[in-house]
Protein backbone atom coordinates (compact mmCIF):
# COMPACT_ATOMS: atom_id res chain seq x y z
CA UNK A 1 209.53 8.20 126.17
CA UNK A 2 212.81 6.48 125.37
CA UNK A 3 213.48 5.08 128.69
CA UNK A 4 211.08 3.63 131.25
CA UNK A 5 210.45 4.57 134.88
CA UNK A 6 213.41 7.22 134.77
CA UNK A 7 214.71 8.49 138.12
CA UNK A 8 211.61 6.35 140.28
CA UNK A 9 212.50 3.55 142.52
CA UNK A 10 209.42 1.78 142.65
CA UNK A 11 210.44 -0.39 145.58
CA UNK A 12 207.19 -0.65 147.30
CA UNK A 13 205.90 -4.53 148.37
CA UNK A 14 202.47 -5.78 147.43
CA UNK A 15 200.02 -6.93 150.20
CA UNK A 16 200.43 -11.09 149.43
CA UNK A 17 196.73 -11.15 149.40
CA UNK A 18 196.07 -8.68 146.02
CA UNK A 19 192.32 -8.64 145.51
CA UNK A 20 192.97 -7.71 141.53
CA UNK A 21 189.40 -6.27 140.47
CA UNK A 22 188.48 -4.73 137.10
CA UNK A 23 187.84 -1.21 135.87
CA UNK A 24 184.22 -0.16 134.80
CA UNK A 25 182.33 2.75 133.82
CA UNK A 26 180.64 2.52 137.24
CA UNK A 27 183.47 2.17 139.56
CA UNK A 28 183.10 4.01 142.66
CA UNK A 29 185.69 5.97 144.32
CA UNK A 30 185.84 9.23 146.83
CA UNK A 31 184.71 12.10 145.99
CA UNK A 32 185.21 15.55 148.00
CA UNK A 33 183.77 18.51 147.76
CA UNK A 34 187.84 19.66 148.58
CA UNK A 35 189.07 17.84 145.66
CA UNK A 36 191.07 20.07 143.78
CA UNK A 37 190.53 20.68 140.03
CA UNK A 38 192.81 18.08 138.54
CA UNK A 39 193.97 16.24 135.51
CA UNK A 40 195.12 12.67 135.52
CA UNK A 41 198.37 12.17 133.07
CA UNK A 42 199.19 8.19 132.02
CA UNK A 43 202.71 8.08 130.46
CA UNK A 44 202.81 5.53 128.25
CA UNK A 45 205.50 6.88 125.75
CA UNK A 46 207.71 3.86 126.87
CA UNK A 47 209.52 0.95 124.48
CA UNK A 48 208.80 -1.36 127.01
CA UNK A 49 212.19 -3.25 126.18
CA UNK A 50 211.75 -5.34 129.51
CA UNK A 51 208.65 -6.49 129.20
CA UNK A 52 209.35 -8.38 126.13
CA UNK A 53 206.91 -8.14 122.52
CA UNK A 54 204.69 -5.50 122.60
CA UNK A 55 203.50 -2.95 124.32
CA UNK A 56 203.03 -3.47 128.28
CA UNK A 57 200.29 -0.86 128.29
CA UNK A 58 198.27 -3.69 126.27
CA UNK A 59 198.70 -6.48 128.54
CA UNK A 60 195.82 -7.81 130.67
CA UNK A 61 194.89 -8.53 134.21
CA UNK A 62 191.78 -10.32 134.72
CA UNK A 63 190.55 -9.45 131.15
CA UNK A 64 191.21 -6.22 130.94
CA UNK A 65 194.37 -4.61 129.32
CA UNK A 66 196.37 -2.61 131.85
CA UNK A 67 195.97 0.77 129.83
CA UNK A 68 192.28 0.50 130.28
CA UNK A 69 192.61 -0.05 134.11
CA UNK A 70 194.71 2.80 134.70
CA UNK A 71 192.64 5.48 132.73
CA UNK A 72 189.27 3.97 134.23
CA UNK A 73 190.34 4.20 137.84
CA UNK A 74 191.90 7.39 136.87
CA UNK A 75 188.80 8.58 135.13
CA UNK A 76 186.33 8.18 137.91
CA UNK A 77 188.42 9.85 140.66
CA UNK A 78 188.90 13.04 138.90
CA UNK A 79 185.64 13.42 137.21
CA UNK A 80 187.54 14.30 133.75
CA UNK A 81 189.21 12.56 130.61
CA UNK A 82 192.76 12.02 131.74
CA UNK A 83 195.54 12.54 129.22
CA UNK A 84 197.98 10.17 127.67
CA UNK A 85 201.31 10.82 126.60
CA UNK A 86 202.83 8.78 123.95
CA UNK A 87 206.06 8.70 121.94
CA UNK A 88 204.82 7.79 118.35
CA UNK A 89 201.46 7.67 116.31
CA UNK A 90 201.57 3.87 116.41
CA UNK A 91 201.53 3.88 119.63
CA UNK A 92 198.27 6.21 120.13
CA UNK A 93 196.81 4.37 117.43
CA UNK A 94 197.42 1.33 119.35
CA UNK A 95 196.26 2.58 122.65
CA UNK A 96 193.15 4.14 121.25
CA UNK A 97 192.09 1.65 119.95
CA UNK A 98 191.78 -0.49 123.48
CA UNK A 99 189.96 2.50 124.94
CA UNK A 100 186.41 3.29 124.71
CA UNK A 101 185.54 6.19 122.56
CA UNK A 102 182.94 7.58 125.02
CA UNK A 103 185.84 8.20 127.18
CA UNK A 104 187.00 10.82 125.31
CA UNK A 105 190.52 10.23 126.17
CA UNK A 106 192.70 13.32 125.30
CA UNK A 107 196.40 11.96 123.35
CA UNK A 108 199.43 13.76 123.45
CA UNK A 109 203.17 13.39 121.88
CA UNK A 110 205.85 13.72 124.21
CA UNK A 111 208.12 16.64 123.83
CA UNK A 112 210.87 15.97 121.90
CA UNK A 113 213.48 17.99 123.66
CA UNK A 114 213.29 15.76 126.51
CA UNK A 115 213.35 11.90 127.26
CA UNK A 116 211.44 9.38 129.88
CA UNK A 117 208.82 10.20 131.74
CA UNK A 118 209.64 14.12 131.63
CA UNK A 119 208.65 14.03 128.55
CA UNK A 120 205.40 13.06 128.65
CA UNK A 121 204.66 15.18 131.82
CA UNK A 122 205.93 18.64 129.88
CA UNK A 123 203.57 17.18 127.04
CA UNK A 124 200.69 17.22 129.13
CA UNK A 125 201.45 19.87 131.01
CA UNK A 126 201.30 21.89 128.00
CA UNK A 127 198.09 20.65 126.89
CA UNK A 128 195.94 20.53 130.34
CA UNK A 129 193.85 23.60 131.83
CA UNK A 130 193.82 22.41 135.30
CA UNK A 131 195.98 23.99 137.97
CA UNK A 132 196.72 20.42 139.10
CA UNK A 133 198.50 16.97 137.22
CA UNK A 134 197.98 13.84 139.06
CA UNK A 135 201.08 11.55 137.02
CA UNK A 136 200.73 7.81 136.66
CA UNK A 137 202.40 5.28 134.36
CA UNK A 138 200.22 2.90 132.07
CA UNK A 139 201.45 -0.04 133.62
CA UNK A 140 200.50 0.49 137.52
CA UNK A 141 197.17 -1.80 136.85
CA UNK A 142 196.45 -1.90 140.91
CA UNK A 143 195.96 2.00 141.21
CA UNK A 144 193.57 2.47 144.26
CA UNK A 145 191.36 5.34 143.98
CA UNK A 146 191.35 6.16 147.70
CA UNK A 147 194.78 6.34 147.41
CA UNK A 148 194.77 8.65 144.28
CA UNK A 149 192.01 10.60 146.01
CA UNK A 150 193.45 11.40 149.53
CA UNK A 151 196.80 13.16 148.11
CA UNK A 152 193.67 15.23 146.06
CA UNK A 153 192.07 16.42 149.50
CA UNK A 154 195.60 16.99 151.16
CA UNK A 155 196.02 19.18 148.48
CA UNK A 156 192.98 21.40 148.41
CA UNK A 157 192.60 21.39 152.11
CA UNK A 158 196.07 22.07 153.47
CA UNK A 159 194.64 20.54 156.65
CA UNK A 160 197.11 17.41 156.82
CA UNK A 161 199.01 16.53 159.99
CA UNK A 162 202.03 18.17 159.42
CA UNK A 163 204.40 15.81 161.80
CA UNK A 164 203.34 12.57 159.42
CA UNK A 165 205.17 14.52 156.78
CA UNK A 166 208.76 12.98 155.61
CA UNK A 167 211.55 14.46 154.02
CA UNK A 168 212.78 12.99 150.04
CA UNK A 169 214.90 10.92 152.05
CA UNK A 170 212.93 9.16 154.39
CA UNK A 171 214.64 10.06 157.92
CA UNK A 172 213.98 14.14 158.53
CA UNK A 173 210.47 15.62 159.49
CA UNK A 174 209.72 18.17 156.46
CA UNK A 175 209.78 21.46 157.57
CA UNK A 176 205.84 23.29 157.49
CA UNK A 177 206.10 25.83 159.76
CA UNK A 178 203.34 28.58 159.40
CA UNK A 179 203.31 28.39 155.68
CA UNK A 180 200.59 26.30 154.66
CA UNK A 181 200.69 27.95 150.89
CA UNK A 182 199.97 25.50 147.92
CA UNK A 183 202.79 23.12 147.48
CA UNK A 184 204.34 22.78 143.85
CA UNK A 185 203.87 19.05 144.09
CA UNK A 186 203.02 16.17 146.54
CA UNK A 187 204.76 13.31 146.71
CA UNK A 188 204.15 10.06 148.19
CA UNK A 189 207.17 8.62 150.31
CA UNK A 190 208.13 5.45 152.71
CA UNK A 191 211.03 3.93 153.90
CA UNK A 192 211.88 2.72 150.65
CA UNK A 193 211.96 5.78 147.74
CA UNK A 194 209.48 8.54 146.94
CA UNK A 195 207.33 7.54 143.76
CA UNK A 196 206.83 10.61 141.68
CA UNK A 197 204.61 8.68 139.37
CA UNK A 198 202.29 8.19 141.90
CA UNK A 199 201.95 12.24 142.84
CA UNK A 200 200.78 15.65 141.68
CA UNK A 201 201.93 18.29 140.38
CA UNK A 202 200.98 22.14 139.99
CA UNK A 203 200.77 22.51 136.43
CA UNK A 204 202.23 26.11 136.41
CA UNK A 205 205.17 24.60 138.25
CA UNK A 206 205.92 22.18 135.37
CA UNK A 207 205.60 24.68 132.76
CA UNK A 208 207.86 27.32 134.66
CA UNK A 209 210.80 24.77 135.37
CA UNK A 210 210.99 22.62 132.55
CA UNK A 211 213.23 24.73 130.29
CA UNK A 212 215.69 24.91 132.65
CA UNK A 213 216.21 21.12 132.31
CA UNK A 214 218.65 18.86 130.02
CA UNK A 215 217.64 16.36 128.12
CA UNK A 216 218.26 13.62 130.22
CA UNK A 217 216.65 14.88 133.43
CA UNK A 218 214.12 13.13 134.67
CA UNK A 219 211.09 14.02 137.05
CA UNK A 220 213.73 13.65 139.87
CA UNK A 221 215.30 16.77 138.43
CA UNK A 222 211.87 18.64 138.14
CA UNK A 223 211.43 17.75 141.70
CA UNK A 224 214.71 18.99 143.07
CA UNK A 225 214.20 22.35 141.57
CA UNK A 226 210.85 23.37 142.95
CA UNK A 227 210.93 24.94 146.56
CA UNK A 228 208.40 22.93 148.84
CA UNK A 229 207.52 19.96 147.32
CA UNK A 230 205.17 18.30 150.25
CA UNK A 231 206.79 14.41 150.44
CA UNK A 232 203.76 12.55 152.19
CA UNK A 233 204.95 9.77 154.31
CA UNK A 234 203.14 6.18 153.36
CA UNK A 235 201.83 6.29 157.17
CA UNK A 236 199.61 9.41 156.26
CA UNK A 237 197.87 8.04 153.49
CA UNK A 238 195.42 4.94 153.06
CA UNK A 239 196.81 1.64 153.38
CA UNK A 240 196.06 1.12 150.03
CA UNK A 241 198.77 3.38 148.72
CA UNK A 242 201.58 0.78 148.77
CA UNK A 243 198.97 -1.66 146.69
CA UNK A 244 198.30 1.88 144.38
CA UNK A 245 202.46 2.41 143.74
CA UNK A 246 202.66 -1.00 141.89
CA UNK A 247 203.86 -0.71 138.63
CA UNK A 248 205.21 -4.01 136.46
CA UNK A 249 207.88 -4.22 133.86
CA UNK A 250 207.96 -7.64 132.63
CA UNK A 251 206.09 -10.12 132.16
CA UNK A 252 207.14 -12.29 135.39
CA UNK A 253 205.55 -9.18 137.79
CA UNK A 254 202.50 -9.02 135.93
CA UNK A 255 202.30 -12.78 137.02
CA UNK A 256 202.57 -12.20 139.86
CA UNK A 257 200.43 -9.60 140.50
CA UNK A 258 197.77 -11.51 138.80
CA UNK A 259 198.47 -14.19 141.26
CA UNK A 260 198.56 -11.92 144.47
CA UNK A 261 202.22 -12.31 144.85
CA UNK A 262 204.65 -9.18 145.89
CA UNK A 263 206.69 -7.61 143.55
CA UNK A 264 210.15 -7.31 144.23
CA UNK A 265 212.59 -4.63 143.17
């Protein structure tokens, strides 16, 4: 991807007190017998230009580089290799390389009609059989699996509380009505900005709208085209979802999520 976190606000504090822990192998999370059949997408197609030499995806917290956090945590809460999407061959020789092989990681090249994060979602899109995308970027190193795993249930159970659902823009109730069909994507949202790298998407929906997009659209774009796009206000997810939005894109956040500090946008 040519530019980084395209069309995403990312405004969401940190809780002061960030208990950073590591990703393993064994790391528990939620599971549901409702969770929908899902693939996790990292984007990590990115130049990084703002977080200074190298690639961000290959920095650490607490030992571990934040590439290998992100497709751990991802990993475990959907039960499946995710997918990466990269720009270059360097770059998934890179990232492979920081990965275990028993992961069995899946790499992908971004399309090149398109640029940012769209990219990398069309990519994968492409390449995944599952009816459902969860998107991510590769630097979001405090991803909380309850988090990740309660927009899964809301999706294959249709059962949430429809009045805790916010419009894109933060002040309207969404309208549900009676229709309680299969959104084409679910999207966290607060008082700050909706965080389409923190959401899912219906696969099929990807694939049938991104044609229709210029080159410079980003997953904003994707977003505004699709009728019913569930927005999922903050207050109807775990707590942990504001910790799970994080993302960093220098060096100075990373600090300071290492340190338990918030990170201001």
């Amino acid at each position: 991807m040519t530019r980084e976190r395209q069309n995403r606000p990312s405004r969401t504090d940190v809780p002061t007190a960030v208990n950073v822990s590591t990703v393993s192998d064994t790391t528990a999370a939620p599971t549901a017998p409702t969770t929908p059949d899902a693939t996790a997408v990292v984007l990590a197609g990115g130049e990084s230009t703002r977080f200074g030499h190298g690639h961000k995806a290959l920095a650490t917290l607490d030992g571990e580089s934040l590439i290998r956090r992100v497709v751990g945590t991802l990993r475990t809460v959907t039960g499946r290799p995710p997918i990466v999407a990269v720009r270059t061959a360097d770059q998934r020789e890179r990232l492979a390389a920081a990965l275990p092989a028993a992961w069995d990681v899946r790499f992908v090249r971004d399309a090149e009609r398109l640029s940012g994060p769209l990219a990398g979602v069309s990519a994968a899109a492409s390449a995944a059989e599952t009816p459902w995308l969860f998107v991510a970027g590769c630097d979001m190193p405090l991803l909380e699996p309850h988090a990740v795993a309660a927009l899964f249930e809301r999706a294959a159970s249709r059962n949430g509380d429809g009045d805790r659902l916010i419009s894109a823009d933060g002040d309207r109730p969404a309208s549900t009505g009676g229709d309680r069909s299969v959104p084409p994507a679910i999207v966290p949202v607060s008082e700050r900005g909706h965080e389409p790298l923190h959401a899912l998407y219906r696969r099929s929906a990807v694939r049938d709208n991104v044609s229709e997009l210029a080159p410079d659209d980003g997953l904003g774009a994707l977003l505004d085209r699709l009728d019913g796009v569930e927005y999922v206000g903050f207050d109807a997810l775990p707590a942990s979802v504001g910790r799970s939005v994080t993302n960093v894109n220098t060096r100075t956040e990373l600090a300071r999520v290492a340190a338990g500090c918030e990170v201001r946008r």
